[in-house]
N, C-alpha and C. Protein backbone atom coordinates (compact mmCIF):
# COMPACT_ATOMS: atom_id res chain seq x y z
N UNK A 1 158.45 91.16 227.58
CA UNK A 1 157.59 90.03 227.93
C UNK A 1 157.89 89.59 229.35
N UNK A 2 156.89 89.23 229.74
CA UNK A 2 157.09 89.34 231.61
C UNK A 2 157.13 87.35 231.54
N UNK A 3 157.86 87.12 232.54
CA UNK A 3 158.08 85.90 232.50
C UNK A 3 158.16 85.54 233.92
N UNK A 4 157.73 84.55 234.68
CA UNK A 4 157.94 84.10 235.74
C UNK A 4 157.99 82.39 236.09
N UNK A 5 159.22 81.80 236.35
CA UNK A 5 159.84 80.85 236.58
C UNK A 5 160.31 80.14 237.95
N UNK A 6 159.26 79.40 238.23
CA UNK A 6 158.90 78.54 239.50
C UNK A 6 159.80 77.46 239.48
N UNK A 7 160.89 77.16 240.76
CA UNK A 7 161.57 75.79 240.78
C UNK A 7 161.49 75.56 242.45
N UNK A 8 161.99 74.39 242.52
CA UNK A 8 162.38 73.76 243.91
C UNK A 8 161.92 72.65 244.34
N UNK A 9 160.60 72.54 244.09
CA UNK A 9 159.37 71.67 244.11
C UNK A 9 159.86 70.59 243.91
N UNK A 10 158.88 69.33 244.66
CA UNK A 10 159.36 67.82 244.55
C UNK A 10 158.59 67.36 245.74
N UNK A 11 159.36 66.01 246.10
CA UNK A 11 158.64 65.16 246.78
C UNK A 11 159.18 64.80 248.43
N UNK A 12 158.66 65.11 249.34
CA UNK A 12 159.14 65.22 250.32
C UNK A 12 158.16 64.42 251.82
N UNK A 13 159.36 63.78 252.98
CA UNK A 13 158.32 63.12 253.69
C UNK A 13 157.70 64.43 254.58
N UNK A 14 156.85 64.06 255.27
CA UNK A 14 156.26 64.80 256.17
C UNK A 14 157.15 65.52 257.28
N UNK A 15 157.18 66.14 257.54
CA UNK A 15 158.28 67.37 258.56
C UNK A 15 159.16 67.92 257.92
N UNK A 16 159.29 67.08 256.47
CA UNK A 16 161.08 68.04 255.74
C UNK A 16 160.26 69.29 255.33
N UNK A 17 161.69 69.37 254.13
CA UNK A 17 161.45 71.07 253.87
C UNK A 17 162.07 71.10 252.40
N UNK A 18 161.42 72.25 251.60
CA UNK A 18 161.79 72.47 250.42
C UNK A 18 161.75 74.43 250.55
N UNK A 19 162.94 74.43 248.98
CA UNK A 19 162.68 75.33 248.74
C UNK A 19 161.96 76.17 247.66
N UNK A 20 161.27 76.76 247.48
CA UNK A 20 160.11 76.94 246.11
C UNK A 20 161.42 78.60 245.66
N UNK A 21 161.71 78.71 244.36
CA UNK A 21 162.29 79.70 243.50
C UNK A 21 161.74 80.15 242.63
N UNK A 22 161.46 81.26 242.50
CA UNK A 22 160.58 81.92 241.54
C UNK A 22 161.67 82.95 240.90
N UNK A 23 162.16 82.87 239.53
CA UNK A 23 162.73 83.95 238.88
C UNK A 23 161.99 85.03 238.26
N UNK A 24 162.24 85.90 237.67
CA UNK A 24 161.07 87.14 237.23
C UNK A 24 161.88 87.76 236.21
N UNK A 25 161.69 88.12 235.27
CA UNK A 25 162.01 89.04 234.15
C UNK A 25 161.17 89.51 233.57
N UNK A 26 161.59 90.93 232.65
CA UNK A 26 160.41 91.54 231.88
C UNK A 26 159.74 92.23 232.82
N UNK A 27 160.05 92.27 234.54
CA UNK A 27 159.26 93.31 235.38
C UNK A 27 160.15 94.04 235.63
N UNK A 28 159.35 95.28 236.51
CA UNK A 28 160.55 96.45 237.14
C UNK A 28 160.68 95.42 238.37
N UNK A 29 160.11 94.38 238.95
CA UNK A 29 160.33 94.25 240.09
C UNK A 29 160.09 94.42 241.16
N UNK A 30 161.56 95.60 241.22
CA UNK A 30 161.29 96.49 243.06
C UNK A 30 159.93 96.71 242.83
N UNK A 31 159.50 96.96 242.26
CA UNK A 31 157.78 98.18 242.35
C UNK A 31 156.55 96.89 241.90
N UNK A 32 156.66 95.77 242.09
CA UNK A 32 155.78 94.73 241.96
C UNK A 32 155.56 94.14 243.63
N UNK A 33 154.24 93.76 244.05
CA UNK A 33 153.95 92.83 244.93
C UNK A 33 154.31 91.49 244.52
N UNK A 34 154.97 90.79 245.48
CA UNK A 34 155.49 89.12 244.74
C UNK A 34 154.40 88.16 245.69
N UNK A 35 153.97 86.95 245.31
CA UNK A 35 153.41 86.61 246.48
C UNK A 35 153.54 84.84 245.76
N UNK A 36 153.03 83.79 246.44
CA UNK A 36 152.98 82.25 246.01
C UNK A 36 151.39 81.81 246.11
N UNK A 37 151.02 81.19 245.54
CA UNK A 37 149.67 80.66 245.69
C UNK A 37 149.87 79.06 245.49
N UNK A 38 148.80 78.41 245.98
CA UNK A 38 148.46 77.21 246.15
C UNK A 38 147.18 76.63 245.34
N UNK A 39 147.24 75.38 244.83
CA UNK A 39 146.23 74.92 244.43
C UNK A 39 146.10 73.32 244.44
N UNK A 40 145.44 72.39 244.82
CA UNK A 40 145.49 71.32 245.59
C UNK A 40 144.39 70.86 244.55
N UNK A 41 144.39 69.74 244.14
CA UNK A 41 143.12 69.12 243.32
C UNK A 41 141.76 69.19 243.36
N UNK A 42 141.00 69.86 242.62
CA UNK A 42 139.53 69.87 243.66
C UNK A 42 139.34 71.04 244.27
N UNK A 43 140.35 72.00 244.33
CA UNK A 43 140.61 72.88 245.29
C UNK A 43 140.77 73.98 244.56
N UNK A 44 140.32 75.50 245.41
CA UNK A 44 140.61 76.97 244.78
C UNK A 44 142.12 76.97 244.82
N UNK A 45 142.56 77.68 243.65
CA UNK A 45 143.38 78.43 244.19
C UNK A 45 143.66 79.44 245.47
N UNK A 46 144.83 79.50 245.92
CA UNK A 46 144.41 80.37 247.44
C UNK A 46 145.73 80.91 247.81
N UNK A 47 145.88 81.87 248.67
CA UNK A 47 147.49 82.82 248.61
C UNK A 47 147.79 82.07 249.85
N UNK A 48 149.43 81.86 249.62
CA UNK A 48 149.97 81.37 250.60
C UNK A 48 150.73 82.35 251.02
N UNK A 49 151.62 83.25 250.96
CA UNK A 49 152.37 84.23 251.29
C UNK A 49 152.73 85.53 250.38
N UNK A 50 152.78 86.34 250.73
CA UNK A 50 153.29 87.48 249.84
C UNK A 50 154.05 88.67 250.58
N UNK A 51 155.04 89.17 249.06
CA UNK A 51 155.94 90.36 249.97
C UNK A 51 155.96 91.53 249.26
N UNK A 52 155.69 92.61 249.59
CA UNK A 52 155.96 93.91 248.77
C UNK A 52 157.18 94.33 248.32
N UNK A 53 157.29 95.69 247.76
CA UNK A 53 158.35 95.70 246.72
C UNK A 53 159.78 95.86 247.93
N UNK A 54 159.77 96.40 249.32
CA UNK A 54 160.76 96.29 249.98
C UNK A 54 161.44 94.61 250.03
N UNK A 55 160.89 94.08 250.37
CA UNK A 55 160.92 92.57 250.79
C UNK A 55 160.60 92.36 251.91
N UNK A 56 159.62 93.37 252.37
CA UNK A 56 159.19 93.17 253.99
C UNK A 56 157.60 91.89 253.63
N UNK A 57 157.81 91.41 254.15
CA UNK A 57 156.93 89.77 254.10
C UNK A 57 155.55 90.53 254.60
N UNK A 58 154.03 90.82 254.13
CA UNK A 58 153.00 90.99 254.54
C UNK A 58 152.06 90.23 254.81
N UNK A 59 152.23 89.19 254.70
CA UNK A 59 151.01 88.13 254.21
C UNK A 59 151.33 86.83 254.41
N UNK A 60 150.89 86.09 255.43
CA UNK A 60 151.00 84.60 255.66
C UNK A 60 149.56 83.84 255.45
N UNK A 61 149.28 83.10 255.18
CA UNK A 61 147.84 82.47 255.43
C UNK A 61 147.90 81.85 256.87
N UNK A 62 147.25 81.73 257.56
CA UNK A 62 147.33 81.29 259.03
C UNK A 62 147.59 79.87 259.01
N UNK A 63 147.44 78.79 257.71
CA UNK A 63 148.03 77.40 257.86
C UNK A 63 149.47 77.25 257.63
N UNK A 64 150.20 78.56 257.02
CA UNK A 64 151.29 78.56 257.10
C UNK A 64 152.14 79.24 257.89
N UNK A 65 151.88 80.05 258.95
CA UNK A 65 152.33 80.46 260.03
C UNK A 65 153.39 80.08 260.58
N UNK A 66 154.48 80.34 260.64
CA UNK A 66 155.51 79.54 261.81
C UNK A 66 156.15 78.67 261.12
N UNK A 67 155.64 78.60 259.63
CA UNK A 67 156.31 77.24 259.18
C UNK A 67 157.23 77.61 257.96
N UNK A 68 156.39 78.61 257.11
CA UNK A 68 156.74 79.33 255.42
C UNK A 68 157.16 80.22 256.18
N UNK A 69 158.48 80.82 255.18
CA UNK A 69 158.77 82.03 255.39
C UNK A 69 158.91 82.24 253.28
N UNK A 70 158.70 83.96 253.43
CA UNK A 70 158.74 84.47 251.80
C UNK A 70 159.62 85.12 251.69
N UNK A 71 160.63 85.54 251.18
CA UNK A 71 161.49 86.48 250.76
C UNK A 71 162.08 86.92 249.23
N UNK A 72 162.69 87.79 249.16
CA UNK A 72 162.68 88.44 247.54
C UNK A 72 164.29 88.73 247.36
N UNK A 73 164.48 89.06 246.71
CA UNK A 73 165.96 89.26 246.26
C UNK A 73 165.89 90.32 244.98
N UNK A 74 165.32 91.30 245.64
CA UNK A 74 165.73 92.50 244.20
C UNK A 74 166.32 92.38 243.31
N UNK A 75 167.93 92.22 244.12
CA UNK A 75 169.35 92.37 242.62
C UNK A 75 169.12 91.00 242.23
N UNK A 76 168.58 89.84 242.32
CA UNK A 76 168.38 88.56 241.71
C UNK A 76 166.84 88.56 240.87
N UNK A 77 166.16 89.61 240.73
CA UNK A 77 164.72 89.59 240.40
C UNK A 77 164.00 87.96 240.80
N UNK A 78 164.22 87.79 242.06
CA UNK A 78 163.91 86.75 242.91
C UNK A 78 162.89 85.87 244.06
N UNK A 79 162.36 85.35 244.05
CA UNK A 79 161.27 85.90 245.65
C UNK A 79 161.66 83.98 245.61
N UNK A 80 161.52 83.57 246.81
CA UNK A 80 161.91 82.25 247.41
C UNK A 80 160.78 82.22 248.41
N UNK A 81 159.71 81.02 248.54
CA UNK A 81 159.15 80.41 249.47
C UNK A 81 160.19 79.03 250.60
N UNK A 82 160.53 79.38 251.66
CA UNK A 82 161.17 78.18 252.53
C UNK A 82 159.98 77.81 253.16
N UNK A 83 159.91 76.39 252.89
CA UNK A 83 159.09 75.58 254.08
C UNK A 83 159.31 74.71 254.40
N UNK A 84 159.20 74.71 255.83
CA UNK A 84 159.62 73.92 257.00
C UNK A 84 158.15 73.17 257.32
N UNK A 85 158.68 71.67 258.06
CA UNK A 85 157.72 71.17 258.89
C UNK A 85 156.73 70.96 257.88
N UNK A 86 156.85 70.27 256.66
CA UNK A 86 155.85 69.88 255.82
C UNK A 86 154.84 69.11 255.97
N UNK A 87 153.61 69.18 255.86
CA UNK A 87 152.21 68.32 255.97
C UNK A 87 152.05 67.63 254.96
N UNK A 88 151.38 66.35 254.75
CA UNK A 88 150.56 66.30 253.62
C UNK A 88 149.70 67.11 253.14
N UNK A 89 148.91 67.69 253.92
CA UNK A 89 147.83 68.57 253.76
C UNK A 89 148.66 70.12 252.47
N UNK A 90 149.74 69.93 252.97
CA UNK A 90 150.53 71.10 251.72
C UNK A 90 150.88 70.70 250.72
N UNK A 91 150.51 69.83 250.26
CA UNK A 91 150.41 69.03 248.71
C UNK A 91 149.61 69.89 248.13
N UNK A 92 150.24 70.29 246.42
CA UNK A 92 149.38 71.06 246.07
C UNK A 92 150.61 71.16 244.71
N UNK A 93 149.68 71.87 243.85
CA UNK A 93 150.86 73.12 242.46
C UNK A 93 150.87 74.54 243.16
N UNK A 94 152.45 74.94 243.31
CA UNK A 94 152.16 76.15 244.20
C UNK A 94 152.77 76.97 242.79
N UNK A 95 152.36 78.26 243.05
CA UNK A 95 152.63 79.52 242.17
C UNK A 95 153.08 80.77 242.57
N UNK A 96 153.81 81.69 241.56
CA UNK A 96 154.42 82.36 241.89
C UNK A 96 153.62 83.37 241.06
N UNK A 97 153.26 84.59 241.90
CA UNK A 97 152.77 85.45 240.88
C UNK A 97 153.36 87.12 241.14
N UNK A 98 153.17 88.31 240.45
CA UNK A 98 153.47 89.59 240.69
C UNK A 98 152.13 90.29 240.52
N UNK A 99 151.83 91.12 240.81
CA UNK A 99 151.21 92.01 241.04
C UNK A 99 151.13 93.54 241.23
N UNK A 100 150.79 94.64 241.21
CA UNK A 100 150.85 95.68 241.49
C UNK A 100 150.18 95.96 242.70
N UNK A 101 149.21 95.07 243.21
CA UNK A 101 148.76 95.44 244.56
C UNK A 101 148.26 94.13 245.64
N UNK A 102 148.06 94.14 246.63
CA UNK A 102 147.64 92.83 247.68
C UNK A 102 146.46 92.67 247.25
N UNK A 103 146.10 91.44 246.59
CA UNK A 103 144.49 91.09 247.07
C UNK A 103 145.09 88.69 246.99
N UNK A 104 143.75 88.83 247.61
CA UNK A 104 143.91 87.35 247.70
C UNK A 104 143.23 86.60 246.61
N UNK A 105 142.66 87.41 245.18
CA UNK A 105 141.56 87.27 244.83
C UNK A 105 142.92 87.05 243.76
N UNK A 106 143.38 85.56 242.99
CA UNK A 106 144.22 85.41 242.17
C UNK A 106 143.96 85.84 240.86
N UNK A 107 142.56 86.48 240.28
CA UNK A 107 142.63 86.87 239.51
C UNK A 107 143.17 88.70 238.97
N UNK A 108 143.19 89.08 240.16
CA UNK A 108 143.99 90.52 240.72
C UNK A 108 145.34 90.47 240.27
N UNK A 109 145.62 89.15 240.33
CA UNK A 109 147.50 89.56 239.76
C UNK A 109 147.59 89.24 238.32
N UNK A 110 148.78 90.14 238.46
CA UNK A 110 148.92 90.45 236.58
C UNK A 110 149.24 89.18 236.08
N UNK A 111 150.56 88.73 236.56
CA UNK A 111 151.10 87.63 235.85
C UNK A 111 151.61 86.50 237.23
N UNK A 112 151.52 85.26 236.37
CA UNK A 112 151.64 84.11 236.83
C UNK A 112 152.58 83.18 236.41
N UNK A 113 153.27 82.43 237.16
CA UNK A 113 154.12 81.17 236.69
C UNK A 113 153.15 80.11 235.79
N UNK A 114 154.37 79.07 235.99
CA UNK A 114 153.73 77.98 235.13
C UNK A 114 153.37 77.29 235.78
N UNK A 115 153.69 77.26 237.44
CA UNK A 115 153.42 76.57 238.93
C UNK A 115 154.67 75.04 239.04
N UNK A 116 154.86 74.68 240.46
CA UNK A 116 155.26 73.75 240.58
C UNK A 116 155.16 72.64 241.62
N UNK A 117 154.87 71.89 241.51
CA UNK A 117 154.08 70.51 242.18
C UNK A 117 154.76 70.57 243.72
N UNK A 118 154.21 70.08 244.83
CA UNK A 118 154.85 69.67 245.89
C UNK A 118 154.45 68.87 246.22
N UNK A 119 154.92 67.42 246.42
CA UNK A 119 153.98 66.59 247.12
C UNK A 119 154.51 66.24 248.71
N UNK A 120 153.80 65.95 249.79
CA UNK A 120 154.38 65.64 251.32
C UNK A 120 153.36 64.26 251.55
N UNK A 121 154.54 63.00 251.34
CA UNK A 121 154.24 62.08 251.89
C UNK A 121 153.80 62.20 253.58
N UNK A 122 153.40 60.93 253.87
CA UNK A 122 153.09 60.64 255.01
C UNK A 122 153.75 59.72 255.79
């Protein structure tokens, strides 16, 4: 049973930083695309970053540029969102999902977290 387990999330003023943790079991992993998605009230879901099975980072959305970084941790079956320089505008339930291939289209990935809240005061 494939399981994926989102932490870090919380409440933060504007410029800090959190860290988003995504655990994974029940996958091979190495051989999964990992990536985070976003979803804001009112709002699509939408990909915020993703990394292939090396842990080489492919995928930023251009509002997170310069700010998110994604990374994975194989021997931890792991992938971590850091973000810096927080907006309000990045308020949202963010998610952790796997996949077998890149698309931005969230219904493309296999499996999904349970998501976890971020809110960025002002």
């Amino acid at each position: 049973q494939v399981r994926l387990v989102e932490s870090g999330g919380g409440l933060v003023q504007a410029g800090g930083s959190l860290r988003l943790s995504c655990a994974a079991s029940g996958l091979t992993f190495g051989g999964d695309f990992m990536a985070w998605f976003r979803q804001a009230p009112g709002k699509e879901r939408i990909v915020v970053a993703a990394t292939m099975e090396s842990g080489r980072s492919i995928y930023y959305a251009d509002f997170v540029k310069g700010r998110f970084t994604i990374s994975r941790d194989n021997a931890r079956h792991t992938v971590y969102l850091q973000m810096n320089n927080l907006k309000p505008e990045d308020t949202a339930v963010y998610y952790c999902a796997a996949g077998i291939r890149l698309s931005p289209q969230p219904s493309e990935w296999n499996y999904w977290g349970q998501g976890t809240q971020v809110t960025v005061s002002s």
